[in-house]
PDB file of N, CA and C in Angstrom:
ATOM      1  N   UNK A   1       4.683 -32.839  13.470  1.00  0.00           N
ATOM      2  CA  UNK A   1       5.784 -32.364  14.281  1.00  0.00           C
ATOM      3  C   UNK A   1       5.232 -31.982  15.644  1.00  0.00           C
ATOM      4  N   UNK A   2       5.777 -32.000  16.906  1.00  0.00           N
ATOM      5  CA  UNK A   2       4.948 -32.351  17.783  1.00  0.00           C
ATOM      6  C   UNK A   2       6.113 -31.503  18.766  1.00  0.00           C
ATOM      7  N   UNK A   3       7.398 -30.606  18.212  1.00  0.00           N
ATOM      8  CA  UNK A   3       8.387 -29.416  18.864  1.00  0.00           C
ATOM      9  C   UNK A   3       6.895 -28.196  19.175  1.00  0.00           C
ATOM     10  N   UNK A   4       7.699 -27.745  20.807  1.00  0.00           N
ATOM     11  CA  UNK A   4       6.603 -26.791  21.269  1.00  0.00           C
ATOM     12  C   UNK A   4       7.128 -25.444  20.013  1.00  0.00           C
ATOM     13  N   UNK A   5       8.124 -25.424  19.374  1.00  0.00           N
ATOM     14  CA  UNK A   5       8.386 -24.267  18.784  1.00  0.00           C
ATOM     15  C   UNK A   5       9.318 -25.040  17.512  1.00  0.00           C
ATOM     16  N   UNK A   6       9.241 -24.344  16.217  1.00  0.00           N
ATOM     17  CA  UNK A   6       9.941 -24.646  14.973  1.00  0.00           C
ATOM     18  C   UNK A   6      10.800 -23.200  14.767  1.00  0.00           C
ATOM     19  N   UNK A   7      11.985 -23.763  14.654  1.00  0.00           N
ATOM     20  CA  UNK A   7      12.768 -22.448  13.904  1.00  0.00           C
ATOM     21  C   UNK A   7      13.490 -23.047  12.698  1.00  0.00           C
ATOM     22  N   UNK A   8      14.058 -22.017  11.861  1.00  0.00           N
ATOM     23  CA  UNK A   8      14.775 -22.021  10.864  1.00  0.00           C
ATOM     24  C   UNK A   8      15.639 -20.845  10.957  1.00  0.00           C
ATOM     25  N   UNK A   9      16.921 -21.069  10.955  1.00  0.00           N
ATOM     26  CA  UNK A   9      18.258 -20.489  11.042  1.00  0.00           C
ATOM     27  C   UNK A   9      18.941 -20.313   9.869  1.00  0.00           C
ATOM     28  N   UNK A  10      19.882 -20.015   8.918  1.00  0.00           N
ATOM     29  CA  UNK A  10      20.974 -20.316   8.557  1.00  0.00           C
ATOM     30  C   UNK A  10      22.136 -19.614   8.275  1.00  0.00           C
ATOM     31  N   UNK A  11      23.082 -19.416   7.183  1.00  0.00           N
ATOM     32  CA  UNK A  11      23.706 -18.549   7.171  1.00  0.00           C
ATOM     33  C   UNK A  11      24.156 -18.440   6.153  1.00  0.00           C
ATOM     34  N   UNK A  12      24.437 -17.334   5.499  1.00  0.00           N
ATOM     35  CA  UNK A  12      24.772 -17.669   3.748  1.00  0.00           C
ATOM     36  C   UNK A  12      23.662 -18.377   2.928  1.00  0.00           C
ATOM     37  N   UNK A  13      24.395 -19.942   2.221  1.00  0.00           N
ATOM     38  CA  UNK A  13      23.352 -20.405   1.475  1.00  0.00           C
ATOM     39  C   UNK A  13      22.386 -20.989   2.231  1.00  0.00           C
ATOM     40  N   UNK A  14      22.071 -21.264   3.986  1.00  0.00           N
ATOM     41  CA  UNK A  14      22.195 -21.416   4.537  1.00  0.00           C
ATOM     42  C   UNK A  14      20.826 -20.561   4.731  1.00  0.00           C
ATOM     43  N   UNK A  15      20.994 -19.294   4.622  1.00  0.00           N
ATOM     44  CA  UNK A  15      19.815 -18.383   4.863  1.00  0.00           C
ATOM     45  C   UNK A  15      19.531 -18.323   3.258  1.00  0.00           C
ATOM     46  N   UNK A  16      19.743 -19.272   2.562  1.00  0.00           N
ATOM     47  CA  UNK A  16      19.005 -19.413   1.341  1.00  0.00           C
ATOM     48  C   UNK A  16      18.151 -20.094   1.590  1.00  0.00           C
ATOM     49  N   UNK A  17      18.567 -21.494   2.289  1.00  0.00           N
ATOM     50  CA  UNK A  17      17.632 -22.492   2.099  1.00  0.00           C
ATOM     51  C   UNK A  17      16.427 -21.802   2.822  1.00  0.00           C
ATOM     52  N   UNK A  18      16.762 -20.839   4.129  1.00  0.00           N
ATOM     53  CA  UNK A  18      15.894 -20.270   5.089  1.00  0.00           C
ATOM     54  C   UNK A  18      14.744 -19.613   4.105  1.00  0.00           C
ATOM     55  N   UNK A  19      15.131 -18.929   3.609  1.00  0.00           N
ATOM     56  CA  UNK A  19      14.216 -18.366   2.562  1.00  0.00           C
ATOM     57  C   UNK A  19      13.058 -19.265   1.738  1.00  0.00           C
ATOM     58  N   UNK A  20      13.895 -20.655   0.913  1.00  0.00           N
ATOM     59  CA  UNK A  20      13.046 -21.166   0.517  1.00  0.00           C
ATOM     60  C   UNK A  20      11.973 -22.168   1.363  1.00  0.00           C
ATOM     61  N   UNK A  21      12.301 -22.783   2.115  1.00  0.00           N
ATOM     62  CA  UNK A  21      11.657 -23.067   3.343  1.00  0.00           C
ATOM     63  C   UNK A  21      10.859 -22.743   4.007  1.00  0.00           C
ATOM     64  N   UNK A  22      10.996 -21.111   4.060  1.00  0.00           N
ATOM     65  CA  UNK A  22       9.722 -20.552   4.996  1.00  0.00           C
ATOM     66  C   UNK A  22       8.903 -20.043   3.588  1.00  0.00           C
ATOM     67  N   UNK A  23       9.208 -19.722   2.365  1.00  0.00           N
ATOM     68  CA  UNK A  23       8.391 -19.044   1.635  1.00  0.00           C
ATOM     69  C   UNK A  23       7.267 -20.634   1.284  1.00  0.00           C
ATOM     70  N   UNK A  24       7.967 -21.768   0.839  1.00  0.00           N
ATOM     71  CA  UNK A  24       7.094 -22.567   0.980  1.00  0.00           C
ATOM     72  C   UNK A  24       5.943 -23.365   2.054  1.00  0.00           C
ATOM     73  N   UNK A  25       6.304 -23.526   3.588  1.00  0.00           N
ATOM     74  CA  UNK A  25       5.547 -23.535   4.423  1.00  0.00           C
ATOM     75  C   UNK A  25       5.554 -22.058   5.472  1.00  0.00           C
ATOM     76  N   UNK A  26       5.148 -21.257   5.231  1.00  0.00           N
ATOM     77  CA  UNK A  26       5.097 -20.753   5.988  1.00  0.00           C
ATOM     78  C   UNK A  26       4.845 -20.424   7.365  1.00  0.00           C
ATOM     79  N   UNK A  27       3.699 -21.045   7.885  1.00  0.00           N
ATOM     80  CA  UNK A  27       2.676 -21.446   8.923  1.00  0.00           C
ATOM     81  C   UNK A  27       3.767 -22.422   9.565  1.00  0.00           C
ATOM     82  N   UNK A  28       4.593 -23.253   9.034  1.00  0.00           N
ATOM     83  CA  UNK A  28       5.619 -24.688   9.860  1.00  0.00           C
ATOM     84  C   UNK A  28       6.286 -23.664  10.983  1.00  0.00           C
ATOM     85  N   UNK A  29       6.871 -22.562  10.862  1.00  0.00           N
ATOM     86  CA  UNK A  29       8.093 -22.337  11.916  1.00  0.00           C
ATOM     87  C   UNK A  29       7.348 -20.806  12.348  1.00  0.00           C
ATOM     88  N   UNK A  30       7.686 -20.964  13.803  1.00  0.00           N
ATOM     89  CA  UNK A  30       7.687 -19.705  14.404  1.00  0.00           C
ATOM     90  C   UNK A  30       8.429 -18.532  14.387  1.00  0.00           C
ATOM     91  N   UNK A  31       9.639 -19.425  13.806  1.00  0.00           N
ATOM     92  CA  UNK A  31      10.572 -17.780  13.627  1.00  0.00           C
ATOM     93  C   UNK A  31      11.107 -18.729  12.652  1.00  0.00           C
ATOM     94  N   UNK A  32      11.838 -17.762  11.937  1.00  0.00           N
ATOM     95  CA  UNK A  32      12.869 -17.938  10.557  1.00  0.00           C
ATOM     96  C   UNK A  32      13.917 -16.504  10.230  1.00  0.00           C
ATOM     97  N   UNK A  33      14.917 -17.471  10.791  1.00  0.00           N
ATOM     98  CA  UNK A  33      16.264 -16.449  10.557  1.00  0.00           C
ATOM     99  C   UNK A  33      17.334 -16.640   9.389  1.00  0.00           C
ATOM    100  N   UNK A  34      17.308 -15.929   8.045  1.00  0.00           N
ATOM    101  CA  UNK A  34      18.460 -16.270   7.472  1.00  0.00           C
ATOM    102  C   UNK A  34      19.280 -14.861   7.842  1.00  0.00           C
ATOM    103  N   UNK A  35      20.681 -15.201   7.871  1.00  0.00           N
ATOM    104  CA  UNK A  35      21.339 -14.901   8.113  1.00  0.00           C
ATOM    105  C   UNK A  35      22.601 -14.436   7.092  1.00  0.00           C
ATOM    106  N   UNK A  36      22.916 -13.552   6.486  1.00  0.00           N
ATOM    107  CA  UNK A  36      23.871 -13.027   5.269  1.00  0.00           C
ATOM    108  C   UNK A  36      23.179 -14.280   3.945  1.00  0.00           C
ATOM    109  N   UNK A  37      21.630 -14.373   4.011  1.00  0.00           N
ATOM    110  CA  UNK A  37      21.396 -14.706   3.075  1.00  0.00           C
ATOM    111  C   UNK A  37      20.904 -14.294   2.005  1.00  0.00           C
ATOM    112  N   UNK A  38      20.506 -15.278   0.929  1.00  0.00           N
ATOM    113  CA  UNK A  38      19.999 -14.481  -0.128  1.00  0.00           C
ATOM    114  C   UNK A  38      19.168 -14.642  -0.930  1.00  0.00           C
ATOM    115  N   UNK A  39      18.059 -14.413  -2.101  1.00  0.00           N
ATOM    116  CA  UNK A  39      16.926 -14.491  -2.424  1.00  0.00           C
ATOM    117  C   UNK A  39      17.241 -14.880  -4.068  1.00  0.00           C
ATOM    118  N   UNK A  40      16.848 -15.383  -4.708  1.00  0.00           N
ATOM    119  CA  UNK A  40      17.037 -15.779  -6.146  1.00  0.00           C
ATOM    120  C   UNK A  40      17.334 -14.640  -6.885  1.00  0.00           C
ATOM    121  N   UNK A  41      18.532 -14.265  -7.373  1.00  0.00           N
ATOM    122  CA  UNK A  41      18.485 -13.049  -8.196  1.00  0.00           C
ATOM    123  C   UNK A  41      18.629 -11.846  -7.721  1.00  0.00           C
ATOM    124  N   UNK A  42      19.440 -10.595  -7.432  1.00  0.00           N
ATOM    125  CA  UNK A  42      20.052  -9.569  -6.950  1.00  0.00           C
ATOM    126  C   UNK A  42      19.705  -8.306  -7.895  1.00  0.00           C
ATOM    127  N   UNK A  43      19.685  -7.035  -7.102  1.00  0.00           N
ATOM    128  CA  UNK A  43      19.516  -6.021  -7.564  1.00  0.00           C
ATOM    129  C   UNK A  43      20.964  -5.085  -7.591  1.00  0.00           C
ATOM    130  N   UNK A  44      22.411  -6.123  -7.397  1.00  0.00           N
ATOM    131  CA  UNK A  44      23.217  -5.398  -7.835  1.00  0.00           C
ATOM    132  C   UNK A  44      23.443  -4.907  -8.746  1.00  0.00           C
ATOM    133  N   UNK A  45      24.389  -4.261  -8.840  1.00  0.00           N
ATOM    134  CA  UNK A  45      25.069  -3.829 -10.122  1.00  0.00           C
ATOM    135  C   UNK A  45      25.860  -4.371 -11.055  1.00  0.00           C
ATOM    136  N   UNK A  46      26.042  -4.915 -12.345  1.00  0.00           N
ATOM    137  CA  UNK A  46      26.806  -5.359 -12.721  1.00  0.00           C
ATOM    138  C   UNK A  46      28.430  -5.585 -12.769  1.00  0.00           C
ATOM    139  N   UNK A  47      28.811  -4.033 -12.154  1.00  0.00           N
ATOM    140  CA  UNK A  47      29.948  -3.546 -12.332  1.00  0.00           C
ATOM    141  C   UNK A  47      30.795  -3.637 -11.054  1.00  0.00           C
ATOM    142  N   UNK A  48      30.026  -4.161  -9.594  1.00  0.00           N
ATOM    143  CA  UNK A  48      30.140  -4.684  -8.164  1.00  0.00           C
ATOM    144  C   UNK A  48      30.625  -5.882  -8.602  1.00  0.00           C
ATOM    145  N   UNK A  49      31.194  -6.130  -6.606  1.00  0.00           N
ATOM    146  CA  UNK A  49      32.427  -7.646  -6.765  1.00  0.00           C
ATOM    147  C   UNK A  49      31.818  -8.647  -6.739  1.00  0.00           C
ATOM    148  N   UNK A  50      30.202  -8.837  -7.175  1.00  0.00           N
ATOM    149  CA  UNK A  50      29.330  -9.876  -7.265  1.00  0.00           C
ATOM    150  C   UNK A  50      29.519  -9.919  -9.068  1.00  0.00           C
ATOM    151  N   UNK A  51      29.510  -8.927  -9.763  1.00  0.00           N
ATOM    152  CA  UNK A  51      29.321  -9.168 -10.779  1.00  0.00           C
ATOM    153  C   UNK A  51      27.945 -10.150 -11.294  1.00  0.00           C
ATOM    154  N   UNK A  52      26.912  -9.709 -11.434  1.00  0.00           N
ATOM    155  CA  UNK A  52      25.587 -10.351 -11.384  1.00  0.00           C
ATOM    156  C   UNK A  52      24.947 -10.195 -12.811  1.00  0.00           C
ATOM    157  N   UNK A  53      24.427 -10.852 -13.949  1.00  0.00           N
ATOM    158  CA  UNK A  53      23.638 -10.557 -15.024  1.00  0.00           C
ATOM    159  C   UNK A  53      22.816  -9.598 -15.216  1.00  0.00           C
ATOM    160  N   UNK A  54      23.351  -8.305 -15.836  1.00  0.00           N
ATOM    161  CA  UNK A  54      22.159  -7.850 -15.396  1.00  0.00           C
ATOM    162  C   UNK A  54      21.117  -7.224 -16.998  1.00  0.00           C
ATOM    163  N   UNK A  55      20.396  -7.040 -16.915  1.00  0.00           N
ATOM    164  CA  UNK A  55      19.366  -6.920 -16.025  1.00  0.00           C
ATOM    165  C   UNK A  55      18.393  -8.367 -15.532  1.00  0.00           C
ATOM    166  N   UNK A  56      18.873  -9.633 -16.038  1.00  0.00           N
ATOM    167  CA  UNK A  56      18.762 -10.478 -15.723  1.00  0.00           C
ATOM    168  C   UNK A  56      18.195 -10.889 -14.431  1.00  0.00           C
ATOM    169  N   UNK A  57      19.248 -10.725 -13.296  1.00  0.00           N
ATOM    170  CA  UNK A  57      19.435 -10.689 -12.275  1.00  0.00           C
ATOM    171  C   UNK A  57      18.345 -10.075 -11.315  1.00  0.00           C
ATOM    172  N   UNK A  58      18.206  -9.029 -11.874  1.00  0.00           N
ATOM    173  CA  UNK A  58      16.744  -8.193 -11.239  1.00  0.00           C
ATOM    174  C   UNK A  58      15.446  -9.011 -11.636  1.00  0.00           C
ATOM    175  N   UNK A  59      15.491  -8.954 -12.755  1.00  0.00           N
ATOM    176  CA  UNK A  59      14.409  -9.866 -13.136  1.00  0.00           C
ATOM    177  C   UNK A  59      13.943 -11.563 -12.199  1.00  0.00           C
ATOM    178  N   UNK A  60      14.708 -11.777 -12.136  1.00  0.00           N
ATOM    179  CA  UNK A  60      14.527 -13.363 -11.603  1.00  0.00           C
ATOM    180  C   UNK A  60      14.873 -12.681 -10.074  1.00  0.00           C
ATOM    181  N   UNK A  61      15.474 -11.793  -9.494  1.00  0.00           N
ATOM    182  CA  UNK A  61      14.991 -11.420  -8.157  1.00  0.00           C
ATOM    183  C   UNK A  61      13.433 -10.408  -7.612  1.00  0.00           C
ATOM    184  N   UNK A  62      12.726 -10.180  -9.308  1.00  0.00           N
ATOM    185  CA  UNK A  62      11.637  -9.547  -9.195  1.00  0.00           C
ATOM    186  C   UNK A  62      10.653 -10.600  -9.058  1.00  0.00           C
ATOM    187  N   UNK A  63      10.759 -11.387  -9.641  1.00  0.00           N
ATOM    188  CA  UNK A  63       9.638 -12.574  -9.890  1.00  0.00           C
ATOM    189  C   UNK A  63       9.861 -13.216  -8.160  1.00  0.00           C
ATOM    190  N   UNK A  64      10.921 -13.619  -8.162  1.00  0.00           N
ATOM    191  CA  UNK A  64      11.024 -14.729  -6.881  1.00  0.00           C
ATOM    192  C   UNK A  64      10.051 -13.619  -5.725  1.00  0.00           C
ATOM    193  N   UNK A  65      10.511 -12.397  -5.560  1.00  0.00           N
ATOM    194  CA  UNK A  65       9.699 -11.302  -4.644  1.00  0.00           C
ATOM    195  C   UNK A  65       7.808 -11.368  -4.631  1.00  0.00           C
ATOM    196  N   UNK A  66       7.844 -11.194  -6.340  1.00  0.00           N
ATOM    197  CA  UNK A  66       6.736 -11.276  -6.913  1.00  0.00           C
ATOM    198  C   UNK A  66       6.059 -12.613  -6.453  1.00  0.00           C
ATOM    199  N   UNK A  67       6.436 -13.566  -6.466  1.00  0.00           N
ATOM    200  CA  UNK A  67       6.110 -15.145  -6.197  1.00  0.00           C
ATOM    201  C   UNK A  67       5.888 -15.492  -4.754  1.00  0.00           C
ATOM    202  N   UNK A  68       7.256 -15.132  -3.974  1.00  0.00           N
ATOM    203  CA  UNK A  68       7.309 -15.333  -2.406  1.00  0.00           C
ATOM    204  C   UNK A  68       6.731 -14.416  -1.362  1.00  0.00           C
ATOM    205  N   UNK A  69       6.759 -13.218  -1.668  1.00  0.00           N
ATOM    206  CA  UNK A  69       6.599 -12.177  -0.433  1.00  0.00           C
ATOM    207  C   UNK A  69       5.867 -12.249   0.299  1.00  0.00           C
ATOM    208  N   UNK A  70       4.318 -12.661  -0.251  1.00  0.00           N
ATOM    209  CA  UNK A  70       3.650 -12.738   0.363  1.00  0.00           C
ATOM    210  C   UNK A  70       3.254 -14.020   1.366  1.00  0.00           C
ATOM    211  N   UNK A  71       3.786 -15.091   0.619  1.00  0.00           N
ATOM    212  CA  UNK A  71       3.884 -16.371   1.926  1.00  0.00           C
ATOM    213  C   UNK A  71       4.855 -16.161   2.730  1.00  0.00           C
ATOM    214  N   UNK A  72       6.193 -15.248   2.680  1.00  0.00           N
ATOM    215  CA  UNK A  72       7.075 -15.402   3.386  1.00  0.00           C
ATOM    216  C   UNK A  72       6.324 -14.329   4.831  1.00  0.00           C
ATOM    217  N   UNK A  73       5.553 -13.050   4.317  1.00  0.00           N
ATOM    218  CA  UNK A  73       4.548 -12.270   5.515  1.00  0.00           C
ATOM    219  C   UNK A  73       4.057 -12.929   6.473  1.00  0.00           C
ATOM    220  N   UNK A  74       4.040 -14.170   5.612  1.00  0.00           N
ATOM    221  CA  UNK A  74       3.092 -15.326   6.740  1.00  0.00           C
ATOM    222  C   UNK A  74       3.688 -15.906   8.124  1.00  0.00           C
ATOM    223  N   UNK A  75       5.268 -15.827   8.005  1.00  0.00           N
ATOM    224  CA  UNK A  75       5.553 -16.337   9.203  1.00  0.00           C
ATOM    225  C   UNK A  75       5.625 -15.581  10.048  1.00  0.00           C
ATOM    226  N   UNK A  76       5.652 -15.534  11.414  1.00  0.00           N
ATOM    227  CA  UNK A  76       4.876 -15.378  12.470  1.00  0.00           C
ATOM    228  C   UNK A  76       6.437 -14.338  12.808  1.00  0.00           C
ATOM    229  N   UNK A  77       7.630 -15.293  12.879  1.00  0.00           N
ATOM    230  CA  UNK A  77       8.437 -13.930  13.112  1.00  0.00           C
ATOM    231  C   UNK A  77       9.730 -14.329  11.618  1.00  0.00           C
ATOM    232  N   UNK A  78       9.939 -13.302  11.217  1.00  0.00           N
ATOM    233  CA  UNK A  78      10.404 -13.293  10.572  1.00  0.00           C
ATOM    234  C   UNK A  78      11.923 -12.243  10.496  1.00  0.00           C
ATOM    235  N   UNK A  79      13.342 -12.968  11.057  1.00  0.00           N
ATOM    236  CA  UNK A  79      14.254 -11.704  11.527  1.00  0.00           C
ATOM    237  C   UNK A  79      15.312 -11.821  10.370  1.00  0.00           C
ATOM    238  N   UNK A  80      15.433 -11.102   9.836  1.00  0.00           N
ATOM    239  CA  UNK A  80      16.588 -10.350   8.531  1.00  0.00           C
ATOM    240  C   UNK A  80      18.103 -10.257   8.975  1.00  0.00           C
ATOM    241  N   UNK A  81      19.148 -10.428   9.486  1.00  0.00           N
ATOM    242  CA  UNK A  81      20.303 -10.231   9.435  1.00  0.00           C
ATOM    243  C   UNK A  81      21.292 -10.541   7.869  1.00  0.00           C
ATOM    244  N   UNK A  82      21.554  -9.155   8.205  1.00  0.00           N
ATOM    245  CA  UNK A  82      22.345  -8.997   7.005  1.00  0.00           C
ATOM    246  C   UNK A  82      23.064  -7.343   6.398  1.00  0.00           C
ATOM    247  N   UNK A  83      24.133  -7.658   6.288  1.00  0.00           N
ATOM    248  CA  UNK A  83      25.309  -6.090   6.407  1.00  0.00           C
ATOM    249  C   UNK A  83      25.640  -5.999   5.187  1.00  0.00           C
ATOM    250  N   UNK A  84      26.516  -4.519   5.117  1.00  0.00           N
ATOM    251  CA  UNK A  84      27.022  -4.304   3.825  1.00  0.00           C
ATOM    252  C   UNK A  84      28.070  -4.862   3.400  1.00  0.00           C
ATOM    253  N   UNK A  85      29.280  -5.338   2.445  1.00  0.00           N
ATOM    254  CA  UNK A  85      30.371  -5.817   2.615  1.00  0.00           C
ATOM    255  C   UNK A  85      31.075  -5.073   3.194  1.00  0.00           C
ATOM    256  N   UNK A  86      31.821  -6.106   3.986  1.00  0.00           N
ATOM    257  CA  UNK A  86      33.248  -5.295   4.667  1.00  0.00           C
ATOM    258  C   UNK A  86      34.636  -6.078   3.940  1.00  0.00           C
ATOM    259  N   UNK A  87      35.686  -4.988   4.453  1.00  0.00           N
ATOM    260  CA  UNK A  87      37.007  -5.632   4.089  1.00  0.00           C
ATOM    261  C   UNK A  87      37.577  -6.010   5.237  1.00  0.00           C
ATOM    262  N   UNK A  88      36.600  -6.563   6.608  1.00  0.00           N
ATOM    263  CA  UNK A  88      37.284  -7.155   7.673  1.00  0.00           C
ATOM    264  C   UNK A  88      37.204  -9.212   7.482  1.00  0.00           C
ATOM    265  N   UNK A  89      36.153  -9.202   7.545  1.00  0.00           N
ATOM    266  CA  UNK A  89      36.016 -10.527   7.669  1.00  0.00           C
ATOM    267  C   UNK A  89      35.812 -11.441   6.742  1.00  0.00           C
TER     268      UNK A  89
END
């Protein structure tokens, strides 16, 4: 690749793929933005409007943490957007 700069954007699943992308090359992009995305597996609550397996859910979002975190440290910038639910949008 021969771009003076690599990014990764997305939004939703979007800042899923962002996730898996940079956790696998890390070193490829200079910045990596997901955006209201999300990571394999949640530390919600079961009883929230995600309704998520739980303790399931933690589990397979412990491992993916456990697995990724540390290649994802690797990219150079790495920016997080992401809010609590609202009942606006």
């Amino acid at each position: 690749v021969s771009a003076s700069h690599i990014c990764a954007i997305g939004y939703s699943m979007g800042g899923f793929g962002v996730y898996q992308l940079a956790s696998h090359e890390p070193k490829l992009f200079d910045v990596a933005v997901p955006i209201a995305g999300y990571v394999l597996g949640t530390l919600e609550a079961e009883n929230s409007a995600y309704q998520p397996p739980q303790p399931l859910a933690t589990e397979v979002m412990t491992k993916f943490l456990s697995d990724r975190a540390k290649r994802l440290s690797l990219v150079h910038n790495l920016l997080v957007v992401h809010s609590a639910i609202d009942n606006v949008s």
